[in-house]
PDB file of N, CA and C in Angstrom:
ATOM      1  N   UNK A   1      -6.632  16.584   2.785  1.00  0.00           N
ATOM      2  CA  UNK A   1      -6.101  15.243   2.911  1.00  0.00           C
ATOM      3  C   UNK A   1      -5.584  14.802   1.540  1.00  0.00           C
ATOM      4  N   UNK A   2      -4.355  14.396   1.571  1.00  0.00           N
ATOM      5  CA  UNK A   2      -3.919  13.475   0.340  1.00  0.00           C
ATOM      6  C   UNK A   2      -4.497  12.359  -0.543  1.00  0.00           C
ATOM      7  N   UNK A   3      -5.701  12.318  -0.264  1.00  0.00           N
ATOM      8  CA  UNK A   3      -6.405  10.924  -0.908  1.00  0.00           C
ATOM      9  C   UNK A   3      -7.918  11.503  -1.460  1.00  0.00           C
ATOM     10  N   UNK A   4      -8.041  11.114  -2.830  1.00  0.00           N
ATOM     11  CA  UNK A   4      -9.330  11.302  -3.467  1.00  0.00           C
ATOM     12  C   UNK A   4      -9.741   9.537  -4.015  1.00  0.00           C
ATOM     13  N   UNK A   5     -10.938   9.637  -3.565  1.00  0.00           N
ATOM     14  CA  UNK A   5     -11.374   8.718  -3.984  1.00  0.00           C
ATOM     15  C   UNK A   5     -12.188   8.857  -5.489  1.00  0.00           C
ATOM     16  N   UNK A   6     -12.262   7.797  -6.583  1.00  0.00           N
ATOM     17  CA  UNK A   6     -13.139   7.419  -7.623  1.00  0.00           C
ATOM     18  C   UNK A   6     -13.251   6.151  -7.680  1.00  0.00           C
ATOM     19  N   UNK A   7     -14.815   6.187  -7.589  1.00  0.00           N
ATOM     20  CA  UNK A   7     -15.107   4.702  -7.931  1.00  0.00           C
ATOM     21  C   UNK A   7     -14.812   3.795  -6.555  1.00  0.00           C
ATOM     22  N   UNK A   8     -14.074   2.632  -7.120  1.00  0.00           N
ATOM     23  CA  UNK A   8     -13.276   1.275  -6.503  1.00  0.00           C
ATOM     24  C   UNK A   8     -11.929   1.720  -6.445  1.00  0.00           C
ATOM     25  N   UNK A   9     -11.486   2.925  -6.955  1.00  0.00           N
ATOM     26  CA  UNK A   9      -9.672   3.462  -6.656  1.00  0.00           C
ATOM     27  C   UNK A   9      -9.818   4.803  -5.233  1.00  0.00           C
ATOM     28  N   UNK A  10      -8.692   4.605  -4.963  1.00  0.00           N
ATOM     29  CA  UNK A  10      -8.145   5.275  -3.704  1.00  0.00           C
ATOM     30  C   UNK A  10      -6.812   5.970  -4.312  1.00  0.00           C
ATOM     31  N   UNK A  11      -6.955   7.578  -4.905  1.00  0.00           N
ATOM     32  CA  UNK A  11      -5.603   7.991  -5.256  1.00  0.00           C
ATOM     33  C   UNK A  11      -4.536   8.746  -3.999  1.00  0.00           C
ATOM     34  N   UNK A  12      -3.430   8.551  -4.003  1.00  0.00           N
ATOM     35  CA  UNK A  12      -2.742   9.122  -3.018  1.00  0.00           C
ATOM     36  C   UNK A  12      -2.065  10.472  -3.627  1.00  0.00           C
ATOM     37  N   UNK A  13      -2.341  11.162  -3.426  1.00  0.00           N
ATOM     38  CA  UNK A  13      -1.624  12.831  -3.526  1.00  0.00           C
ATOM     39  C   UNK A  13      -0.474  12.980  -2.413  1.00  0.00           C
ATOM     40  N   UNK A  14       0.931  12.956  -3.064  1.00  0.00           N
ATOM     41  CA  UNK A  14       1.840  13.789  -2.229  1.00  0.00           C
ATOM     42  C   UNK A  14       2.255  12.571  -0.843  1.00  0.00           C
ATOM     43  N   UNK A  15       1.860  13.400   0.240  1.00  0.00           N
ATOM     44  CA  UNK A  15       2.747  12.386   1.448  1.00  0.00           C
ATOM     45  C   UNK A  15       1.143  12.013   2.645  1.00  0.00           C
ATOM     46  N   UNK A  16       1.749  11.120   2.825  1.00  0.00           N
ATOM     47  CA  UNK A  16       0.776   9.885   3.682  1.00  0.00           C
ATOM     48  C   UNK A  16       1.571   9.890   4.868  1.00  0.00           C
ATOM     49  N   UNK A  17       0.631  10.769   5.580  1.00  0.00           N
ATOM     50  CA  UNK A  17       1.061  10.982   7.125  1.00  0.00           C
ATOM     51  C   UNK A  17       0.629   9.810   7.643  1.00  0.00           C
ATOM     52  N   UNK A  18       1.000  10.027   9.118  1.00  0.00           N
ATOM     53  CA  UNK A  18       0.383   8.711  10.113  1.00  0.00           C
ATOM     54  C   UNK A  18      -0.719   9.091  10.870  1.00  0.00           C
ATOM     55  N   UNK A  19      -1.447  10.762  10.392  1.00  0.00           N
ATOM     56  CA  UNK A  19      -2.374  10.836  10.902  1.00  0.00           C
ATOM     57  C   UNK A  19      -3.158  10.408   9.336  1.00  0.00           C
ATOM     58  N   UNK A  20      -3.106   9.673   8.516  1.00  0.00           N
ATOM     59  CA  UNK A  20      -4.164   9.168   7.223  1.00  0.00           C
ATOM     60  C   UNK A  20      -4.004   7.924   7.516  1.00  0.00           C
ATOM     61  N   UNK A  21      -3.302   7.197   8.510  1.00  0.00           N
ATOM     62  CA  UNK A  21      -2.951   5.611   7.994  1.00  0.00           C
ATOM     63  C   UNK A  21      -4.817   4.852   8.615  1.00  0.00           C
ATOM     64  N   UNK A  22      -5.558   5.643   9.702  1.00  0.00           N
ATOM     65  CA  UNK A  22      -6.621   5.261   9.530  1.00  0.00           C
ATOM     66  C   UNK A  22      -7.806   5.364   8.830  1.00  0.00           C
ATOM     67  N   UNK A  23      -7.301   6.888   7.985  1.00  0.00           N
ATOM     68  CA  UNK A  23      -8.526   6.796   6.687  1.00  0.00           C
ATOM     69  C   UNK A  23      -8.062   5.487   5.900  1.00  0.00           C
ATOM     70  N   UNK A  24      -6.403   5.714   5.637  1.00  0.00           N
ATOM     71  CA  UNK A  24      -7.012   4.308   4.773  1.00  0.00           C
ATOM     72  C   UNK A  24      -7.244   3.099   4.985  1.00  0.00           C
ATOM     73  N   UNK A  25      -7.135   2.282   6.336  1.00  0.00           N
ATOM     74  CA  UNK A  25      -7.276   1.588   6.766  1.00  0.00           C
ATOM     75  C   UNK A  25      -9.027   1.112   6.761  1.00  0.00           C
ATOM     76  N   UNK A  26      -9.461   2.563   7.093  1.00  0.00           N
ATOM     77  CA  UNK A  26     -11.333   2.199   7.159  1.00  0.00           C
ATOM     78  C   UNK A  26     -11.497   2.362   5.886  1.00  0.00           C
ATOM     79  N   UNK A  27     -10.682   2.807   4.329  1.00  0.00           N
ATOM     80  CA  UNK A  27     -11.267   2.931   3.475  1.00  0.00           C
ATOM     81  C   UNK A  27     -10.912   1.302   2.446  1.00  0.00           C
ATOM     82  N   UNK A  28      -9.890   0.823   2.995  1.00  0.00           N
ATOM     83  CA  UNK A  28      -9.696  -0.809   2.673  1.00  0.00           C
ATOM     84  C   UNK A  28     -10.285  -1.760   2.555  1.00  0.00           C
ATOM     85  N   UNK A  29     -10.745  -1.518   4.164  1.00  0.00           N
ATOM     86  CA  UNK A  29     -11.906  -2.283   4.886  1.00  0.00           C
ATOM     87  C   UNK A  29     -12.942  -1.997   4.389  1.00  0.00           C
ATOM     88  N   UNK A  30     -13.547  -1.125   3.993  1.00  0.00           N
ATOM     89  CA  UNK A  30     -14.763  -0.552   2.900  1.00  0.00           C
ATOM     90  C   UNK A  30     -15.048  -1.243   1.859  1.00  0.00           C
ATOM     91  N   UNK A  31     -13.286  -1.477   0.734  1.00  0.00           N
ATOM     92  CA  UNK A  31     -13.474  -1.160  -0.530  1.00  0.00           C
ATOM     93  C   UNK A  31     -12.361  -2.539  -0.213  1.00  0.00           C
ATOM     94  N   UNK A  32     -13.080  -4.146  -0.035  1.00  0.00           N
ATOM     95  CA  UNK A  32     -11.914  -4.959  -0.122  1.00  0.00           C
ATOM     96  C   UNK A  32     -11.135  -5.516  -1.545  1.00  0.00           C
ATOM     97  N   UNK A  33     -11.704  -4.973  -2.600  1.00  0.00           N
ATOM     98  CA  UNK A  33     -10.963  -5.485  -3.719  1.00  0.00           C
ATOM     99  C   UNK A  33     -10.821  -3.462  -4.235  1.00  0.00           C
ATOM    100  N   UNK A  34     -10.874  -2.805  -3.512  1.00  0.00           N
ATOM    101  CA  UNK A  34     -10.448  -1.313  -3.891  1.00  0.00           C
ATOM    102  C   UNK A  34      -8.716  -1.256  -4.430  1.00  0.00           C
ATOM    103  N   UNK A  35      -8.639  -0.341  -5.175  1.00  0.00           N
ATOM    104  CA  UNK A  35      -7.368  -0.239  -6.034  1.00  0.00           C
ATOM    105  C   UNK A  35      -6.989   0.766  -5.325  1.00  0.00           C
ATOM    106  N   UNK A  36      -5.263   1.021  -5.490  1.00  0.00           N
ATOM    107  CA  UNK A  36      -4.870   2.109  -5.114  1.00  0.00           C
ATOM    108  C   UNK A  36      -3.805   2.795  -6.135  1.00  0.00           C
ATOM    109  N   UNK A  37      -4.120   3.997  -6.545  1.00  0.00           N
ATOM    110  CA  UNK A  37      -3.151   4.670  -7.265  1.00  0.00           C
ATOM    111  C   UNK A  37      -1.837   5.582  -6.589  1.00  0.00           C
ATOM    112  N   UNK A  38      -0.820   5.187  -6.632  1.00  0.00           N
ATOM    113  CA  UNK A  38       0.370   5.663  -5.826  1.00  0.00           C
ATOM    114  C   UNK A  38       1.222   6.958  -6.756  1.00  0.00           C
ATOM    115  N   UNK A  39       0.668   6.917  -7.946  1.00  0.00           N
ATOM    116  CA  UNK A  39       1.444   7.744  -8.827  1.00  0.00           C
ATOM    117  C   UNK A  39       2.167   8.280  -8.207  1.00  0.00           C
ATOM    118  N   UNK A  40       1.597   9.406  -7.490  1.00  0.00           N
ATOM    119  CA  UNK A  40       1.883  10.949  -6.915  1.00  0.00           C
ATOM    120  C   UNK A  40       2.188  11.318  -5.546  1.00  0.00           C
ATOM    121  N   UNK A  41       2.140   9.850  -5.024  1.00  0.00           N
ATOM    122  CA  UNK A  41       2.960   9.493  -3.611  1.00  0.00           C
ATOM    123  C   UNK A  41       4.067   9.917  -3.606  1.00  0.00           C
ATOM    124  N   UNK A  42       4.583  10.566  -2.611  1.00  0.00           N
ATOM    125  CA  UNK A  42       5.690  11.407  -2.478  1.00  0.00           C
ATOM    126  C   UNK A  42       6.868  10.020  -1.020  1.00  0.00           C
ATOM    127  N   UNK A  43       5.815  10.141  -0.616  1.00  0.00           N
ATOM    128  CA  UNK A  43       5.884   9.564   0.567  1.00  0.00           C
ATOM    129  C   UNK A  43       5.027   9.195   1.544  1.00  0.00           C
ATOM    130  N   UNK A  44       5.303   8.378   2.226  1.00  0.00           N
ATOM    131  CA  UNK A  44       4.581   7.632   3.013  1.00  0.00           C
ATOM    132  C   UNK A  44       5.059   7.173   4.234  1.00  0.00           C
ATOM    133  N   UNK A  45       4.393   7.082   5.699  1.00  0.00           N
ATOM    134  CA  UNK A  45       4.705   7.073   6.844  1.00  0.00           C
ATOM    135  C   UNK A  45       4.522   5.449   6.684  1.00  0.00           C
ATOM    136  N   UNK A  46       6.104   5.274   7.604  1.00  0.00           N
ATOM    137  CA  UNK A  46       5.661   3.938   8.230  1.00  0.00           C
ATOM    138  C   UNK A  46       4.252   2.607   8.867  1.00  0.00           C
ATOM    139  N   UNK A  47       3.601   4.026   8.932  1.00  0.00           N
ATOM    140  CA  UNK A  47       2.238   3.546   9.867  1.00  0.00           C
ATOM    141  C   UNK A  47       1.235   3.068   8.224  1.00  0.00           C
ATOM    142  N   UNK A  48       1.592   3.622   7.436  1.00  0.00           N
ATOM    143  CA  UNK A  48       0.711   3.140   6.266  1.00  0.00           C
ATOM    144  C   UNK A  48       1.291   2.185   5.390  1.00  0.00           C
ATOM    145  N   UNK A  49       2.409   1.705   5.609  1.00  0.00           N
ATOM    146  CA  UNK A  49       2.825   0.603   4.767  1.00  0.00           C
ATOM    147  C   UNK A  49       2.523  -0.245   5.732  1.00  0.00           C
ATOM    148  N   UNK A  50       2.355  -0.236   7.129  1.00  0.00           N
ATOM    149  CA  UNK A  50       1.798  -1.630   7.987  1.00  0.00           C
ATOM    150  C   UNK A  50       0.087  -1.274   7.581  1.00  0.00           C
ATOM    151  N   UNK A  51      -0.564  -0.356   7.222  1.00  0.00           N
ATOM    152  CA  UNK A  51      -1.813  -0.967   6.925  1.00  0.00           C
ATOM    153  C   UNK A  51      -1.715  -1.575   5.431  1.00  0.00           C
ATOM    154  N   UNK A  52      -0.707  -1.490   4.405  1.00  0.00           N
ATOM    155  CA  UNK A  52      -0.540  -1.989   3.021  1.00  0.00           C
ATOM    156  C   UNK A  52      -0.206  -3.340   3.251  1.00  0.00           C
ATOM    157  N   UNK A  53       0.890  -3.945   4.289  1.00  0.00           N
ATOM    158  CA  UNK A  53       0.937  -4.955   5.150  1.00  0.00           C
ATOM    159  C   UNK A  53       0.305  -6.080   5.006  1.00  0.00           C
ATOM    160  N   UNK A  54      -0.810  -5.385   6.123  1.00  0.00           N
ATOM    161  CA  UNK A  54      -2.294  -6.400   6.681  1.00  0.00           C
ATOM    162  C   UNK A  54      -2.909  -6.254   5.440  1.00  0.00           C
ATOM    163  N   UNK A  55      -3.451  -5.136   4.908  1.00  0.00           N
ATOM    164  CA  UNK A  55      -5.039  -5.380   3.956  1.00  0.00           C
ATOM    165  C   UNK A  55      -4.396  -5.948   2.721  1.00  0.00           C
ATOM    166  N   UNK A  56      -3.142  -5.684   2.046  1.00  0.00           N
ATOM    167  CA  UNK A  56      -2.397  -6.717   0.928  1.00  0.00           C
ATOM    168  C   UNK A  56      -3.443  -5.744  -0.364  1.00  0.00           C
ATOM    169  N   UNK A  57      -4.085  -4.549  -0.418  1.00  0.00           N
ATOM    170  CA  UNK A  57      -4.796  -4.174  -1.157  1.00  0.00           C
ATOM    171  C   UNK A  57      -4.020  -4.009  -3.187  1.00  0.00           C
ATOM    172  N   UNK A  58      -5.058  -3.825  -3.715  1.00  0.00           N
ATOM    173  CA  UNK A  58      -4.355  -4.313  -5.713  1.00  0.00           C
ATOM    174  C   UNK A  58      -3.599  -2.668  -5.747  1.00  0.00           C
ATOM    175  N   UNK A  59      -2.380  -2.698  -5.854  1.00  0.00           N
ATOM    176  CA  UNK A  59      -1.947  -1.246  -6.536  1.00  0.00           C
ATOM    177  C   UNK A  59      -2.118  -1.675  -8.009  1.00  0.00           C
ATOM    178  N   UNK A  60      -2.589  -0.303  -8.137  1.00  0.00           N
ATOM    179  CA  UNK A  60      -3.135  -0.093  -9.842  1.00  0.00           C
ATOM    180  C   UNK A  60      -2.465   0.647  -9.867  1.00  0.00           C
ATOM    181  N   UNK A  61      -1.161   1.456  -9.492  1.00  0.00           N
ATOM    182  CA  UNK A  61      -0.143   2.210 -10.146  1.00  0.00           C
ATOM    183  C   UNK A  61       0.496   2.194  -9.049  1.00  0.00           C
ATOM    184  N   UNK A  62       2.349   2.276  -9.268  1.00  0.00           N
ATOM    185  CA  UNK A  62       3.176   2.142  -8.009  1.00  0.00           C
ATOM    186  C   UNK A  62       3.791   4.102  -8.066  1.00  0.00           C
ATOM    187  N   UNK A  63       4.381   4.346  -7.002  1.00  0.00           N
ATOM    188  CA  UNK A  63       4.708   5.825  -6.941  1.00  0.00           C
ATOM    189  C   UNK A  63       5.814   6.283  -8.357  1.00  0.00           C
ATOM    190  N   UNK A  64       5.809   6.999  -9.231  1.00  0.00           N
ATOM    191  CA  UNK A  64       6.497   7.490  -9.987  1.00  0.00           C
ATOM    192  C   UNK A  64       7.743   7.331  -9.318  1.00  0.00           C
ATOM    193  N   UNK A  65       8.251   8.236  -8.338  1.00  0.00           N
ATOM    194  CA  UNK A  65       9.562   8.540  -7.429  1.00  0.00           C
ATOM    195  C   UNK A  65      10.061   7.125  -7.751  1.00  0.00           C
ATOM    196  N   UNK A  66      11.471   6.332  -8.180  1.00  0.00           N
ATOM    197  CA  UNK A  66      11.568   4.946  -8.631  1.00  0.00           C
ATOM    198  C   UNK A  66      11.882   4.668  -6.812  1.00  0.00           C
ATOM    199  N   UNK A  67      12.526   5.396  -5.769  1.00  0.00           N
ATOM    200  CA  UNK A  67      12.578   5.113  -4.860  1.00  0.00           C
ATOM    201  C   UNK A  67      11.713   4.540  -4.044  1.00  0.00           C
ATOM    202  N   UNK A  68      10.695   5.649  -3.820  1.00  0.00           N
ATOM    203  CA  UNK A  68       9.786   4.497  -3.169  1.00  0.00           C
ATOM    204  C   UNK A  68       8.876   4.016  -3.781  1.00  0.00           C
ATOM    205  N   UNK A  69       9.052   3.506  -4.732  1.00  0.00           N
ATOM    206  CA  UNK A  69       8.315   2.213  -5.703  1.00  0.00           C
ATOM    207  C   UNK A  69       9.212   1.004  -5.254  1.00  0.00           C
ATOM    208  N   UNK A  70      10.273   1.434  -5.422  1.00  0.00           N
ATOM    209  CA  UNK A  70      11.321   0.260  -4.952  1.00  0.00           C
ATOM    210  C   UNK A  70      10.976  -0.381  -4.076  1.00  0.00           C
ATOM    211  N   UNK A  71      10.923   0.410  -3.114  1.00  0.00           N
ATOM    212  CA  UNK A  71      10.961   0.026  -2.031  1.00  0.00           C
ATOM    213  C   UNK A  71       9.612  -0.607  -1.456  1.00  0.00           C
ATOM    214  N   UNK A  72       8.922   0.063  -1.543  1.00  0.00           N
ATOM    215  CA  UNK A  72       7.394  -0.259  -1.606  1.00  0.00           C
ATOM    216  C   UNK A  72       7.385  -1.998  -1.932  1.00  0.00           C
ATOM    217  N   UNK A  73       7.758  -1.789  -3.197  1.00  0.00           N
ATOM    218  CA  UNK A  73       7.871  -3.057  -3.817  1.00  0.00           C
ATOM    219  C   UNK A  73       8.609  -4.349  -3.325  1.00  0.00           C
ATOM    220  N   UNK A  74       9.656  -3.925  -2.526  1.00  0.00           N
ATOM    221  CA  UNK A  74      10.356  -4.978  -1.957  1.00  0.00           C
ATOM    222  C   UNK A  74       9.475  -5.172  -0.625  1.00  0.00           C
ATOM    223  N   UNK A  75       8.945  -4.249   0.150  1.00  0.00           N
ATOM    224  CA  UNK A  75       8.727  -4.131   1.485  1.00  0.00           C
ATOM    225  C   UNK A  75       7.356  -5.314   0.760  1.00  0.00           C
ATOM    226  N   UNK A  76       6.464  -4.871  -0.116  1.00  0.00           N
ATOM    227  CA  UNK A  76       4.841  -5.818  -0.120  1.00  0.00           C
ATOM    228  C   UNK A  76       5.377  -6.950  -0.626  1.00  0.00           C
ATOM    229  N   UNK A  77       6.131  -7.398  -1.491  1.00  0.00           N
ATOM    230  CA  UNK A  77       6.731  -8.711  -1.996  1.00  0.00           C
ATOM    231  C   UNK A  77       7.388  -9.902  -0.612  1.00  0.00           C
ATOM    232  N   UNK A  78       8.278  -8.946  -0.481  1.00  0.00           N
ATOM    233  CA  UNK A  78       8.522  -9.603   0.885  1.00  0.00           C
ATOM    234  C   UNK A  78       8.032 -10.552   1.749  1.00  0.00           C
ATOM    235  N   UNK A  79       6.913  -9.246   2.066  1.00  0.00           N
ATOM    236  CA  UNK A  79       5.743  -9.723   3.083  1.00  0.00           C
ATOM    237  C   UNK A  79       5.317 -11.285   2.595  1.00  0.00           C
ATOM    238  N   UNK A  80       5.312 -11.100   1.166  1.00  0.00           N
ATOM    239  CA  UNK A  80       4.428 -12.305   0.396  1.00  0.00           C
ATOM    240  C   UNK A  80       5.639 -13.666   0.972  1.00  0.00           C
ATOM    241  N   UNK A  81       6.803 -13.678   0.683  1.00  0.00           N
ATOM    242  CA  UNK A  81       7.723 -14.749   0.604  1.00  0.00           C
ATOM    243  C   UNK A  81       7.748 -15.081   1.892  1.00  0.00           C
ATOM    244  N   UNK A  82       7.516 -14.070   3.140  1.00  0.00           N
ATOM    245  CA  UNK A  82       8.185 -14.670   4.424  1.00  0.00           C
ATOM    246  C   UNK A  82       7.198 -15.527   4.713  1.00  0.00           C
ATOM    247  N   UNK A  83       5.763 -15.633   3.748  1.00  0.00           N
ATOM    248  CA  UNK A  83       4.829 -16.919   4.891  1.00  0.00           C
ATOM    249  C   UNK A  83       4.341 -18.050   4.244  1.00  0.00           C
ATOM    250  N   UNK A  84       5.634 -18.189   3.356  1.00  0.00           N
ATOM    251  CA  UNK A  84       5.803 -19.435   2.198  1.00  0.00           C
ATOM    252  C   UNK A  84       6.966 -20.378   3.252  1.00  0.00           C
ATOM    253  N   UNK A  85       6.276 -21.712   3.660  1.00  0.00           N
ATOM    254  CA  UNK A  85       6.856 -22.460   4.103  1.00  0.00           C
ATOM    255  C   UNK A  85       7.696 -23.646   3.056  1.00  0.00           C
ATOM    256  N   UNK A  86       8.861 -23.880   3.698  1.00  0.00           N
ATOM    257  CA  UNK A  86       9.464 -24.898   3.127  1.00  0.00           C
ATOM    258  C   UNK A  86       9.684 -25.904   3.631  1.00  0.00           C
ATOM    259  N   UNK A  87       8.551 -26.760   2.708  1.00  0.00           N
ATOM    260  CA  UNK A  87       8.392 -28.471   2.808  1.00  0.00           C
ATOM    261  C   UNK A  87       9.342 -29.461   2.512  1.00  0.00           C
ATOM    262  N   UNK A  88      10.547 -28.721   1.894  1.00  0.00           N
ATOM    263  CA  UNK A  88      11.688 -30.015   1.646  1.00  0.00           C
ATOM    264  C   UNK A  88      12.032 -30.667   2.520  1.00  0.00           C
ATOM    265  N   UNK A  89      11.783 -30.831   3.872  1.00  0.00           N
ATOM    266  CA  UNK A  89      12.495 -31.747   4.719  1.00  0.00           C
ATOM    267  C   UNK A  89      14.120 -31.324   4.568  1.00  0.00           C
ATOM    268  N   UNK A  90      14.659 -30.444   4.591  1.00  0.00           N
ATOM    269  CA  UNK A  90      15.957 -30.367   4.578  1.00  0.00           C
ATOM    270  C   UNK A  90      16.683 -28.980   5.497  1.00  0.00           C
TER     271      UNK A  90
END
């Protein structure tokens, strides 16, 4: 499996199938202020950026690849802005 754990961090090795999106899901839920190191993330299945989604967990390093850091990055930011309501009355 692509994921070693130390400590309070969760490292990702290589690619994050959608048969891991429930290790990490139960390992989130475990470890709720747990870190995740993406260095060496290659890639990642759809099914695990909806558990990055919901649990909103601390990356302590984003994937080297600038691609999907990018992206990564826009996809969890995102998430953050769409459930900011606007009170201007306008």
């Amino acid at each position: 499996m692509p994921i070693e754990v130390s400590d309070n961090q969760l490292v990702v090795r290589e690619l994050l199938s959608v048969e891991d999106a429930e290790s990490l899901l139960d390992w989130l839920i475990q470890h709720p202020r747990g870190r995740l190191d993406l260095t060496d993330c290659t890639h990642l299945h759809a099914a695990n950026l909806q558990v990055l989604m919901a649990a909103r967990p601390k990356i302590a390093a984003w994937p080297s690849r600038d691609a999907l850091a990018d992206w990564l990055r826009a996809a969890l930011i995102q998430e953050d802005t769409t459930h900011v309501q606007d009170d201007s009355g306008g």
